[in-house]
N, C-alpha and C. Protein backbone atom coordinates (compact mmCIF):
# COMPACT_ATOMS: atom_id res chain seq x y z
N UNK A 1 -19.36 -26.03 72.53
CA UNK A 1 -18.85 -25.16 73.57
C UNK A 1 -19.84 -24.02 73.76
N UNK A 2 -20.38 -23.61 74.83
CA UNK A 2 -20.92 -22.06 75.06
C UNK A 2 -20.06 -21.35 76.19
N UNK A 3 -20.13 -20.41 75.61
CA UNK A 3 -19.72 -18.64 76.29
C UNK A 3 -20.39 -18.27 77.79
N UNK A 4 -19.74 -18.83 78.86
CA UNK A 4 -20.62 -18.33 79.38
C UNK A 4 -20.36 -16.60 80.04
N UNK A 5 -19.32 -16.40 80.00
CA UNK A 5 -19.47 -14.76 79.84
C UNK A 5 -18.43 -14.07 79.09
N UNK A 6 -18.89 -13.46 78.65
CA UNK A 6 -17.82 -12.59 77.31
C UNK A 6 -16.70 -12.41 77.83
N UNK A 7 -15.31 -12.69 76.96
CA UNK A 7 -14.33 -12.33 77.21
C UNK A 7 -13.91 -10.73 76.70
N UNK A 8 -12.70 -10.22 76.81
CA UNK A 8 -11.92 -9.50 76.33
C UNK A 8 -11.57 -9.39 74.80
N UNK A 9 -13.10 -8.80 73.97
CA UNK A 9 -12.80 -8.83 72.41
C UNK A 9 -12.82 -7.98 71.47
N UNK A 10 -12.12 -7.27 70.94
CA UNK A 10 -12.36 -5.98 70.43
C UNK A 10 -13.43 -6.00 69.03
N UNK A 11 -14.02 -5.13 69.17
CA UNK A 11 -15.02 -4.88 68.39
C UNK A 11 -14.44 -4.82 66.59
N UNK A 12 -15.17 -5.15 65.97
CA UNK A 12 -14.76 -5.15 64.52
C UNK A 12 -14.78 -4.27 64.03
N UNK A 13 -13.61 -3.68 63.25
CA UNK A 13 -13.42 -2.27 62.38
C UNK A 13 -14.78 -2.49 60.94
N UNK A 14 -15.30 -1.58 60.97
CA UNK A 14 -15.85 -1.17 60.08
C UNK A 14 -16.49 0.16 59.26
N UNK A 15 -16.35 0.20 57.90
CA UNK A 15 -16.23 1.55 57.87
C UNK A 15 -17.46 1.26 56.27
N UNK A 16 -18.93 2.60 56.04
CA UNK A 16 -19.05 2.41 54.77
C UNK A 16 -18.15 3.33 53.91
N UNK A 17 -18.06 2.38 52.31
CA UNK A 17 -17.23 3.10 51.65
C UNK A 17 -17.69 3.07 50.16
N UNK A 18 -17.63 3.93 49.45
CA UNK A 18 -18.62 4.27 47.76
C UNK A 18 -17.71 3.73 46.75
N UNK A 19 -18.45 2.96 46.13
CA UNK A 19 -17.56 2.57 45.17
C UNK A 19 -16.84 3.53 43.82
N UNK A 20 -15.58 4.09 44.42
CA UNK A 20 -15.51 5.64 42.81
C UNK A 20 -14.63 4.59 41.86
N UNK A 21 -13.82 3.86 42.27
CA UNK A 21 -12.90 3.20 41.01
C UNK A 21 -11.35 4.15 41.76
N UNK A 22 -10.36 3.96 41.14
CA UNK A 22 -9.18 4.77 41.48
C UNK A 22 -8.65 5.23 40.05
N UNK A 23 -8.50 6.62 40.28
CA UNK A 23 -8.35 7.50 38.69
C UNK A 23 -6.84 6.88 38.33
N UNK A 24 -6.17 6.67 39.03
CA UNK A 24 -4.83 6.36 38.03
C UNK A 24 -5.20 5.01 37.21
N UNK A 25 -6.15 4.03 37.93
CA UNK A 25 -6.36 3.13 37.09
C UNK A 25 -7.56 2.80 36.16
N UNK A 26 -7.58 4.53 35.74
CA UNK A 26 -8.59 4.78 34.67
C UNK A 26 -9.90 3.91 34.62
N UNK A 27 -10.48 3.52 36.03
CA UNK A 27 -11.32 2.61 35.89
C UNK A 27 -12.58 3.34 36.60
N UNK A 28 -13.50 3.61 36.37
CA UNK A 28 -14.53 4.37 37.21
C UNK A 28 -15.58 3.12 38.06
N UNK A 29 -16.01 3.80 39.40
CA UNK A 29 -16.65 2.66 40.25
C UNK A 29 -17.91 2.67 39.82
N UNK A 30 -19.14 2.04 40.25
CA UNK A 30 -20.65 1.39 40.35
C UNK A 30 -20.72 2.78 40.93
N UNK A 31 -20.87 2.93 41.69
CA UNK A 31 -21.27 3.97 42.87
C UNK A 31 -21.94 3.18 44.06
N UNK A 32 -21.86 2.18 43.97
CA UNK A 32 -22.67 1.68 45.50
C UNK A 32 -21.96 1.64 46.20
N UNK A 33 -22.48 1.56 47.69
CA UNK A 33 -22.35 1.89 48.80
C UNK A 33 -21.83 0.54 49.62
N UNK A 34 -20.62 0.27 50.31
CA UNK A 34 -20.06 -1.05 50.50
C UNK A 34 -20.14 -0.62 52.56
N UNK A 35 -20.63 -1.81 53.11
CA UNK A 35 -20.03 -2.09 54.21
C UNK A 35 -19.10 -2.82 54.44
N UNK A 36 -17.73 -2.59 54.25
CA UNK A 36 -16.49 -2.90 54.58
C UNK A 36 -15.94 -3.40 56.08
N UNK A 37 -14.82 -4.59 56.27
CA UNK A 37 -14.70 -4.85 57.35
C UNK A 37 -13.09 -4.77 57.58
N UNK A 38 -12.40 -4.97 58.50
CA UNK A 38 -10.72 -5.28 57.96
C UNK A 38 -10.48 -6.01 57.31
N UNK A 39 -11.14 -7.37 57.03
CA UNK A 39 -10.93 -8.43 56.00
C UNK A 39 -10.96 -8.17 54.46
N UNK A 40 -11.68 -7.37 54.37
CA UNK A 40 -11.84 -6.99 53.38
C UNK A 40 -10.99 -6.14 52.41
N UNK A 41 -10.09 -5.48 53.41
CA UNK A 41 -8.84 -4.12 53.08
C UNK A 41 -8.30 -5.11 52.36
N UNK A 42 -7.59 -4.51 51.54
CA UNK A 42 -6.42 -5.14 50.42
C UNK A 42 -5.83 -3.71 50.15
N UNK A 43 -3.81 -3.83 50.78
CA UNK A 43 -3.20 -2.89 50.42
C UNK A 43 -3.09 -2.42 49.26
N UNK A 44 -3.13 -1.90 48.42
CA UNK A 44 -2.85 -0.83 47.47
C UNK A 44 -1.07 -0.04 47.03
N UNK A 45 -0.79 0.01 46.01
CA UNK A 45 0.62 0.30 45.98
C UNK A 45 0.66 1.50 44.96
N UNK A 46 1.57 2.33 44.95
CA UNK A 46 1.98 3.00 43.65
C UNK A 46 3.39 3.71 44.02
N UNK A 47 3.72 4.09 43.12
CA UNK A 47 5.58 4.49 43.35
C UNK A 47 5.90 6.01 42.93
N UNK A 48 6.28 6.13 44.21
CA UNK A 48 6.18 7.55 44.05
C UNK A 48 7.99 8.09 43.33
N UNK A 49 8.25 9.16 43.21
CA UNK A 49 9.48 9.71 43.21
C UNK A 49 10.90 8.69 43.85
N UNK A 50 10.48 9.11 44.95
CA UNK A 50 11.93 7.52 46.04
C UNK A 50 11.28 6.47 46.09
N UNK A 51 10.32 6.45 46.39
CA UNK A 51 9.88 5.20 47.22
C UNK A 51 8.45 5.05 47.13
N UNK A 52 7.82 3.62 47.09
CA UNK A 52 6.28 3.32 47.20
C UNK A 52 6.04 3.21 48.43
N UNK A 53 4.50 3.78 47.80
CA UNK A 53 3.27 4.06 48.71
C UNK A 53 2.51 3.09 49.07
N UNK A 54 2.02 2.18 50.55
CA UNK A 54 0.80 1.85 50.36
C UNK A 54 -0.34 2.47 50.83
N UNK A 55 -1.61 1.96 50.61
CA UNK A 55 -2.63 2.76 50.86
C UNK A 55 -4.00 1.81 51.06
N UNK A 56 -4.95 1.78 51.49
CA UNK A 56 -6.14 0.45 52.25
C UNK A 56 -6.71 1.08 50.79
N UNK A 57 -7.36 -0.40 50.04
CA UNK A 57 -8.46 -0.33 49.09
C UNK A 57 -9.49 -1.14 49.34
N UNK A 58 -10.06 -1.54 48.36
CA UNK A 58 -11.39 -2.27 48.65
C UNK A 58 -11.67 -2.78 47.31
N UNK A 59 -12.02 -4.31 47.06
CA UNK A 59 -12.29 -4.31 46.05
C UNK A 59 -14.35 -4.24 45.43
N UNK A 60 -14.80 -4.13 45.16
CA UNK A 60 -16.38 -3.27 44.91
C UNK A 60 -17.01 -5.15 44.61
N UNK A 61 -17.43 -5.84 45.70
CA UNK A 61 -17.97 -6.86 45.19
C UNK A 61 -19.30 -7.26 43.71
N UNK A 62 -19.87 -5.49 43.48
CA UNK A 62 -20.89 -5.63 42.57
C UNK A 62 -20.04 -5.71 41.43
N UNK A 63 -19.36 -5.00 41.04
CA UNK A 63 -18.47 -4.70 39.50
C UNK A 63 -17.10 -4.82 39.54
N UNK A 64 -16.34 -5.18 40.84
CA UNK A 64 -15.13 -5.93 40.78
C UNK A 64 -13.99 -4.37 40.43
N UNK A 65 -14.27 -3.27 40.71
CA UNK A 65 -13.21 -2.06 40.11
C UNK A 65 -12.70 -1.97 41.92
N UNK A 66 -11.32 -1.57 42.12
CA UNK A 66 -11.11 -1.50 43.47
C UNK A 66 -10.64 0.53 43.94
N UNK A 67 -11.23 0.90 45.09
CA UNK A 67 -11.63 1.75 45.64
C UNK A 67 -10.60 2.30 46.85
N UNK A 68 -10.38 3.03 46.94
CA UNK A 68 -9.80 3.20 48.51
C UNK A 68 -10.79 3.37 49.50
N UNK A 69 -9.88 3.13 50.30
CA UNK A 69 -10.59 3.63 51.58
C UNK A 69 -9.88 4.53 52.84
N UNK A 70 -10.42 5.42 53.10
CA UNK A 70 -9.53 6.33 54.04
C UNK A 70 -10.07 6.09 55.37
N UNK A 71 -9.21 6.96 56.39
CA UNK A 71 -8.86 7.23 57.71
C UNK A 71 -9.26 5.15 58.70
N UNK A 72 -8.10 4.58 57.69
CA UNK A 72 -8.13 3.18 58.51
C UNK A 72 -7.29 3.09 59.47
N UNK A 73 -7.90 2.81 61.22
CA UNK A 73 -6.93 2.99 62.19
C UNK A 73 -5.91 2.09 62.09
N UNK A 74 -4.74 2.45 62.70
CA UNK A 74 -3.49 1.91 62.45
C UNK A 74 -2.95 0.70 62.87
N UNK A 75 -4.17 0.63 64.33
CA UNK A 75 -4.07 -1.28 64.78
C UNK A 75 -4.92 -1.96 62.98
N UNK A 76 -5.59 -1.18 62.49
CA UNK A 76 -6.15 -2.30 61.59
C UNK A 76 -5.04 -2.52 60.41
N UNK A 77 -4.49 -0.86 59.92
CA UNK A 77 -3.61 -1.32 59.00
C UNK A 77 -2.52 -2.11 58.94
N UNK A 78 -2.15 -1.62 60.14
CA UNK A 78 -0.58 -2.57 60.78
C UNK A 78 -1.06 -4.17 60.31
N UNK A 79 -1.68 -4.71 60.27
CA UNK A 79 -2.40 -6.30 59.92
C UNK A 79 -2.85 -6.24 58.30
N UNK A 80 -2.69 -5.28 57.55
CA UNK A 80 -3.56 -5.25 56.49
C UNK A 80 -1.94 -5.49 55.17
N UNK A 81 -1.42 -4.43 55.84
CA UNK A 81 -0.23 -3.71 54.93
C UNK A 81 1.11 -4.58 54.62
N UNK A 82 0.63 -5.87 55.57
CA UNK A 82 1.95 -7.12 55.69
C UNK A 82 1.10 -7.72 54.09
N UNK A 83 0.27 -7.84 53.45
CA UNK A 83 -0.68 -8.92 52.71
C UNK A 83 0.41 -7.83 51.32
N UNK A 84 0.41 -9.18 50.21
CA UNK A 84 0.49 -8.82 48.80
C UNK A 84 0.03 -7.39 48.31
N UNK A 85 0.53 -6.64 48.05
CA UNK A 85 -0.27 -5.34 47.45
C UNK A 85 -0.80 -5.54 45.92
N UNK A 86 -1.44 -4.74 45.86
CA UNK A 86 -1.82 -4.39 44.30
C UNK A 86 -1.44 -2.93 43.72
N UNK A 87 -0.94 -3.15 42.63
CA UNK A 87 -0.21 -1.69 41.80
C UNK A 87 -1.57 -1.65 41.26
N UNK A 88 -1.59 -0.35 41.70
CA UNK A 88 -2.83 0.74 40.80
C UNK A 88 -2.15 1.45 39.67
N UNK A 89 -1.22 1.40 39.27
CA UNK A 89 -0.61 2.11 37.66
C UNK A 89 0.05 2.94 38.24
N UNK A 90 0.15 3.50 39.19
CA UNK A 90 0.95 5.14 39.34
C UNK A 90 2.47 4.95 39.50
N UNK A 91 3.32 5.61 38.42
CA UNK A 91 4.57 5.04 38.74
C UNK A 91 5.25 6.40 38.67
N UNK A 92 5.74 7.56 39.52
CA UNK A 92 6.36 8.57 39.27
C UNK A 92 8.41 8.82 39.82
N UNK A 93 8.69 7.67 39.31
CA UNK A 93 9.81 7.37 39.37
C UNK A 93 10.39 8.01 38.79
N UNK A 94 12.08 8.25 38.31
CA UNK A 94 12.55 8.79 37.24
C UNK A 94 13.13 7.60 36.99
């Protein structure tokens, strides 16, 4: 099949992001530098007081420790935040 003129396609979210590790899960990052895509987001969880949190991470393809990532627009999260989360340790429940 060829294209012969571009349709209606939105451009791909991408954001760079440093690998720090996430302190509740006492794990410290590489420090390198990741170009991240939406595919790549993996929600993030921890439990706050009432109710859990999610939050966009990343997992660090060099050393495997996973990272957040901030200010992800909300068409991307809305698609991200339906997927399995991962508990980062933080549990401030009573």
């Amino acid at each position: 099949m060829k294209v012969l003129k571009d349709g209606k396609f939105g451009k791909i979210w991408k954001a760079v992001v440093k690998c720090k590790g996430i302190k509740s899960m006492d794990v410290a990052g590489c420090g390198a530098e990741l170009e991240v895509e939406s595919a790549d987001l993996v929600p993030m969880l921890w439990y706050g007081t009432h109710f859990a949190h999610k939050y966009a991470g990343v997992k660090c393809v060099q050393c495997g420790v996973y990272s957040a990532v901030k200010d992800v627009p909300d068409s991307v999260w809305s698609k991200v935040k339906a997927k399995k989360a991962v508990f980062d340790g933080t549990d401030e429940s009573i």
